[in-house]
Protein backbone atom coordinates (compact mmCIF):
# COMPACT_ATOMS: atom_id res chain seq x y z
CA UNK A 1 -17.22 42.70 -18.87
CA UNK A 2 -14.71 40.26 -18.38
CA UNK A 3 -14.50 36.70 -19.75
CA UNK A 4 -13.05 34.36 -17.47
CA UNK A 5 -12.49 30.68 -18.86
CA UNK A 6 -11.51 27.82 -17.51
CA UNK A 7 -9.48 24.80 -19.02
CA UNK A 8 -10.21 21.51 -17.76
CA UNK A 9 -7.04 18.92 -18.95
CA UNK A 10 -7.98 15.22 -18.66
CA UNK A 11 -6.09 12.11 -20.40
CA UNK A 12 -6.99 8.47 -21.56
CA UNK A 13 -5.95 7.39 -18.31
CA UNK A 14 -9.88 8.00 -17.49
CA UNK A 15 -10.72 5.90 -20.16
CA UNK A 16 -8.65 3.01 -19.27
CA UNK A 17 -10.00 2.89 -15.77
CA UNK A 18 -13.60 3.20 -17.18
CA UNK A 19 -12.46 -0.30 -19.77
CA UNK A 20 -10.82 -1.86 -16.58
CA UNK A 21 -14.08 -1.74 -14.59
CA UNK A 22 -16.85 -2.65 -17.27
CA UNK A 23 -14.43 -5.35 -18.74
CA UNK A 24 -14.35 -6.83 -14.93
CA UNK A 25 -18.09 -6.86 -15.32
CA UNK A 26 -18.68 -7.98 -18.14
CA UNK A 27 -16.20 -10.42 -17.22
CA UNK A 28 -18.49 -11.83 -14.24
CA UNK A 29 -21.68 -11.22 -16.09
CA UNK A 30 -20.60 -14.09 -18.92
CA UNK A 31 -18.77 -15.96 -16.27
CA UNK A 32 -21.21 -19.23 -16.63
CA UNK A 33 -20.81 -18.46 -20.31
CA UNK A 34 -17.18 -19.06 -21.05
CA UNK A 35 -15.31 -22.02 -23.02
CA UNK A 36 -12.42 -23.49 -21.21
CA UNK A 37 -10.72 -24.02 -24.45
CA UNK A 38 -10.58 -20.16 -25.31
CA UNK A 39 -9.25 -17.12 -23.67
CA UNK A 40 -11.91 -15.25 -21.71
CA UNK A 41 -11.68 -11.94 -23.52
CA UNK A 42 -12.92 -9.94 -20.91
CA UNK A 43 -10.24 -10.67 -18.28
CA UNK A 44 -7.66 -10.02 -20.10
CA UNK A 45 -8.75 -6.82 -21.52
CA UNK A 46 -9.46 -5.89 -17.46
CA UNK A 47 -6.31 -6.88 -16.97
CA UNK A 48 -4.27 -4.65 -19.78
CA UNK A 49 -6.00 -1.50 -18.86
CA UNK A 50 -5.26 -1.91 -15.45
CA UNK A 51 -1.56 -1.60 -16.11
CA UNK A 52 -2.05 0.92 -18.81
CA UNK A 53 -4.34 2.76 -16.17
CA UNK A 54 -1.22 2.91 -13.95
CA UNK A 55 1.45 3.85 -16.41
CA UNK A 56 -0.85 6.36 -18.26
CA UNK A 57 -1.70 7.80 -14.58
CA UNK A 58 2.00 8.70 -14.23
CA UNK A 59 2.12 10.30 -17.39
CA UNK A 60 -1.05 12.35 -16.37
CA UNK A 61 0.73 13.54 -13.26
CA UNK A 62 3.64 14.38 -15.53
CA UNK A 63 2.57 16.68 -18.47
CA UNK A 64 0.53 18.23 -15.73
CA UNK A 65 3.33 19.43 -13.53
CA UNK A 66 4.98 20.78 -16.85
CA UNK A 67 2.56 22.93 -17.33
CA UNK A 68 1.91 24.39 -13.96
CA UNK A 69 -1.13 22.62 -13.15
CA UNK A 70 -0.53 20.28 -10.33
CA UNK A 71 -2.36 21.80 -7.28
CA UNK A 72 1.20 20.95 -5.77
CA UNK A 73 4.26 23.16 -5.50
CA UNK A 74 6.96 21.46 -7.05
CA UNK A 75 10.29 22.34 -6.28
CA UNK A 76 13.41 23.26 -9.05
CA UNK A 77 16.27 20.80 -8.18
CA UNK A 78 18.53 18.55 -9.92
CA UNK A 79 16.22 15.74 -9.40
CA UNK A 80 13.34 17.48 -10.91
CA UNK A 81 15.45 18.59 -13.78
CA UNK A 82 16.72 14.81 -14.31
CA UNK A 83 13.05 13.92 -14.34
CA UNK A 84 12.21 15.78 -17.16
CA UNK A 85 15.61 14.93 -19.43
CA UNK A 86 15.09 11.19 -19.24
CA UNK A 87 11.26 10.54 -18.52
CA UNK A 88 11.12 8.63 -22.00
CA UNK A 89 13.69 6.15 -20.99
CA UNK A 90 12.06 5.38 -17.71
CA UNK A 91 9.88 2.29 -16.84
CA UNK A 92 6.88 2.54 -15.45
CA UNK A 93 8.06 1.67 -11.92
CA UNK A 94 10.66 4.53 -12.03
CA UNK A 95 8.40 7.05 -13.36
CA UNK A 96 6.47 6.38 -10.64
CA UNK A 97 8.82 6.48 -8.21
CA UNK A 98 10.83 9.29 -9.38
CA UNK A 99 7.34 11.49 -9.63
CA UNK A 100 7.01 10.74 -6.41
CA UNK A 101 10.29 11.84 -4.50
CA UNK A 102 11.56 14.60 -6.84
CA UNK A 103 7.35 16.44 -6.31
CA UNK A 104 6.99 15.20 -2.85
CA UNK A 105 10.17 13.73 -1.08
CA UNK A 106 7.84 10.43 -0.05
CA UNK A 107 7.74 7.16 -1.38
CA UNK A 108 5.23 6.17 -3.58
CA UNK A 109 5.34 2.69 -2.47
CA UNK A 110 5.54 3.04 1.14
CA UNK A 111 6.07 -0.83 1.53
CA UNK A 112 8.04 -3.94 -0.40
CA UNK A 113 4.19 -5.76 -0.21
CA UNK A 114 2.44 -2.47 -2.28
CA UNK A 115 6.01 -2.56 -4.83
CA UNK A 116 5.53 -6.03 -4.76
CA UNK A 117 1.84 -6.18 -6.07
CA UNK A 118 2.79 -3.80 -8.61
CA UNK A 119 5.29 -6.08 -10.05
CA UNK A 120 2.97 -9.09 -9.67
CA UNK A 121 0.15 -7.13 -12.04
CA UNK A 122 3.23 -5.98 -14.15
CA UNK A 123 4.87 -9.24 -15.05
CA UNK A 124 1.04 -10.46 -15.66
CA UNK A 125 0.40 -7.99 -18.15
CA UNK A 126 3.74 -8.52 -19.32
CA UNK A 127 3.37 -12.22 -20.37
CA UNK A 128 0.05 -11.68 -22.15
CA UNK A 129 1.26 -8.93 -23.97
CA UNK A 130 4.78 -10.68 -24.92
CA UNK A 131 3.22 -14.48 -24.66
CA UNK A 132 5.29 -17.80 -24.60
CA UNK A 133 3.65 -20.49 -26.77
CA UNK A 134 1.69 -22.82 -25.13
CA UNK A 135 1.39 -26.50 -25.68
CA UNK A 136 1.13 -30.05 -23.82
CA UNK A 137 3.31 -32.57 -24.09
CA UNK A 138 2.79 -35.94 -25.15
CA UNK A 139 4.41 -38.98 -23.43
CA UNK A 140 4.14 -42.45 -24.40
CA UNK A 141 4.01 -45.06 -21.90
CA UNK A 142 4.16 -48.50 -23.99
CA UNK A 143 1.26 -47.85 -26.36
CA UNK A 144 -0.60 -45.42 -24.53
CA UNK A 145 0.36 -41.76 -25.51
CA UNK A 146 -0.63 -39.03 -22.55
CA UNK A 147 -0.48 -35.40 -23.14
CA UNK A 148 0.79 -33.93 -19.62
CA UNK A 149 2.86 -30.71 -18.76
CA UNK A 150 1.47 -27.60 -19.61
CA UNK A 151 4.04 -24.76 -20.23
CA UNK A 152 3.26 -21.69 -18.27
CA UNK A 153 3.82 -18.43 -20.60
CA UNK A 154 3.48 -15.95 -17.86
CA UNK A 155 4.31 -18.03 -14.46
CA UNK A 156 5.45 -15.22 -11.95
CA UNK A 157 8.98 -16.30 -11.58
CA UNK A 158 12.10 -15.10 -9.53
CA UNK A 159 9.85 -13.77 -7.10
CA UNK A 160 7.68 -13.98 -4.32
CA UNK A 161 4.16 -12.93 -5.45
CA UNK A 162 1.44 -11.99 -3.41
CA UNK A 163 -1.46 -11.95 -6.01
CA UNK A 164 -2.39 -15.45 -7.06
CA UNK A 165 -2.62 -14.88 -10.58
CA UNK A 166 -3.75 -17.85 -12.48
CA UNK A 167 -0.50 -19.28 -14.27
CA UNK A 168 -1.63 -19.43 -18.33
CA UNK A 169 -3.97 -17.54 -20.11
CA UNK A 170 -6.51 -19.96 -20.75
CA UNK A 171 -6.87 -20.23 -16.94
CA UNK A 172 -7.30 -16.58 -15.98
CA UNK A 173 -11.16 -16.29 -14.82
CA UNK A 174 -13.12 -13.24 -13.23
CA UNK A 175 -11.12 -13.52 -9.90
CA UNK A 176 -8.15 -12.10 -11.91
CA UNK A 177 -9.38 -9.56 -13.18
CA UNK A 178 -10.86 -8.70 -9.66
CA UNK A 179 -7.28 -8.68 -8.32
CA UNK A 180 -5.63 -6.69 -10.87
CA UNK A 181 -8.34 -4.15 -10.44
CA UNK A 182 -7.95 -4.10 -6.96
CA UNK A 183 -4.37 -3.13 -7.47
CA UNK A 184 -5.14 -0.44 -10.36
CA UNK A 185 -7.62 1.61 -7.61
CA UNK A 186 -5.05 1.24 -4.91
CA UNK A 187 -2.30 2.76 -7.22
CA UNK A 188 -4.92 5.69 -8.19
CA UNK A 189 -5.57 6.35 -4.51
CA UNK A 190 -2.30 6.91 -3.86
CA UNK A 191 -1.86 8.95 -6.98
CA UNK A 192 -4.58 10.87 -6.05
CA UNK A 193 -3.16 11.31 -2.26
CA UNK A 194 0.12 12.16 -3.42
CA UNK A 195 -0.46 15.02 -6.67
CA UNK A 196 -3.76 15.97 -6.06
CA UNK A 197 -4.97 16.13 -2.34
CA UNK A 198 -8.46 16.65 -3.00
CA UNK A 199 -11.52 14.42 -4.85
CA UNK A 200 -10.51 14.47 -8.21
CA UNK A 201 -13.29 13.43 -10.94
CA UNK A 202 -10.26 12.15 -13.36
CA UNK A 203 -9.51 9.92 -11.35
CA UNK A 204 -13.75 8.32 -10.97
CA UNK A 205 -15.62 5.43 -12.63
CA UNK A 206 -18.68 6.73 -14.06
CA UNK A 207 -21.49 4.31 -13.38
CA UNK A 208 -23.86 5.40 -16.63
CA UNK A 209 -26.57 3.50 -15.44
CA UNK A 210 -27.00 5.18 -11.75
CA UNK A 211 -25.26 8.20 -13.67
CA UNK A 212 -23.08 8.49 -10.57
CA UNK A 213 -19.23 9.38 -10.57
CA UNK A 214 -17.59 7.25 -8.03
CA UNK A 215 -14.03 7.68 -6.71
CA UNK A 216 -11.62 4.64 -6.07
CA UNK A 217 -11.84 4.30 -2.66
CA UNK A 218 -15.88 3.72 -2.62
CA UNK A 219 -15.05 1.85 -5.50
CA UNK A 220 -12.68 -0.36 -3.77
CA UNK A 221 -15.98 -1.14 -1.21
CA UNK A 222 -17.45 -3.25 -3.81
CA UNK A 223 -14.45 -5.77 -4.64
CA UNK A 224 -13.27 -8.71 -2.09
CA UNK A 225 -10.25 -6.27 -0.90
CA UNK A 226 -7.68 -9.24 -0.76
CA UNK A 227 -4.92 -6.68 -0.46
CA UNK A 228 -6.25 -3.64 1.54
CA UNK A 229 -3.98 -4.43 4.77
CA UNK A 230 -1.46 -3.77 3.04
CA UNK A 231 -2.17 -0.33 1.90
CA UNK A 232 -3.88 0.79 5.60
């Protein structure tokens, strides 16, 4: 009798996507709840692990493909080689984007608006994880002091975004989050697309209570979709 076994290799890139969702509903569920003069915890947590969702995805699709176990055939060139001797110096955007040609010869942004909304959530996640200080400033006019000017830590500068992020932290609402969701799923799709070909259940939400796996694109079917033309 022979034993056949099967191994099964997942990463916390699941997990991420699983804090992403329920922290974007949470994040609508205490909406009405919130204090204007605190962070909403919720959105930015949806926020982080949709950028760690994306950078841990590529690292997925990485160790994977060292190992034999992309259902891809990968070819041996100098670009493939080069991949693997300076993967840890690479940012997340050339990862990606080196993954993508060296395994597949495409793109994996197949237009400046998709690199674009990548940078957007990027630079987001970027100023809440490396903040500015924040502060008003007071002006006095005669004897009348106003506080005016509030200092954006995180404004998306030197560029033209397309996601309209709110500008400071203590703005950022459940409509952010929605947006930098929206990006995470499109991202996985195309992961998904590109490495995989096929349904893949790493890269699902599962909804506990409906005990239902659902894939990013009927995912996607449940959000506002303010950037699906530009992935169609």
């Amino acid at each position: 009798m022979v034993i056949q076994k099967k191994t099964t290799y997942r990463s916390i890139h699941t997990d991420y996507l699983q804090f992403a969702i329920l922290s974007f509903l949470e994040s609508k569920n205490a909406a009405s709840k919130r204090s204007p003069n605190f962070v909403n915890r919720t959105v930015v947590e949806s926020i982080r692990y949709a950028f760690d969702c994306i950078e841990a995805s590529s690292q997925f699709v990485f160790q994977l493909a060292q190992i034999k176990q992309l259902p891809i055939d990968i070819p041996d060139t100098w670009l493939t080689r080069f991949l693997v001797r300076q993967w840890n110096e690479l940012s997340v955007a050339d990862s990606l984007g080196l993954l993508s040609f060296a395994y597949t010869g495409s793109p994996f942004w197949q237009s400046d608006e998709q690199f674009q909304l990548f940078e957007d959530l990027r630079k987001l996640r970027n100023g809440l994880t490396h903040p500015k200080p924040t502060a008003t400033r007071s002006v006095r006019r005669g004897t009348i002091f106003t506080s005016v000017e509030l200092l954006h830590p995180h404004a998306l500068v030197n560029s033209k975004p397309i996601a309209t992020f709110n500008p400071t932290p203590i703005e950022l609402d459940q409509s952010d989050a929605e947006q930098a969701l929206e990006i995470l799923l499109h991202h996985l799709n195309r992961v998904q697309d590109l490495f995989f070909n096929k349904f893949d259940s790493r890269f699902c939400f599962y909804d506990q209570p409906k005990n239902d796996m659902v894939g990013t694109k009927r995912y996607l079917e449940s959000l506002s979709c303010r950037f699906l033309k530009y992935w169609q």
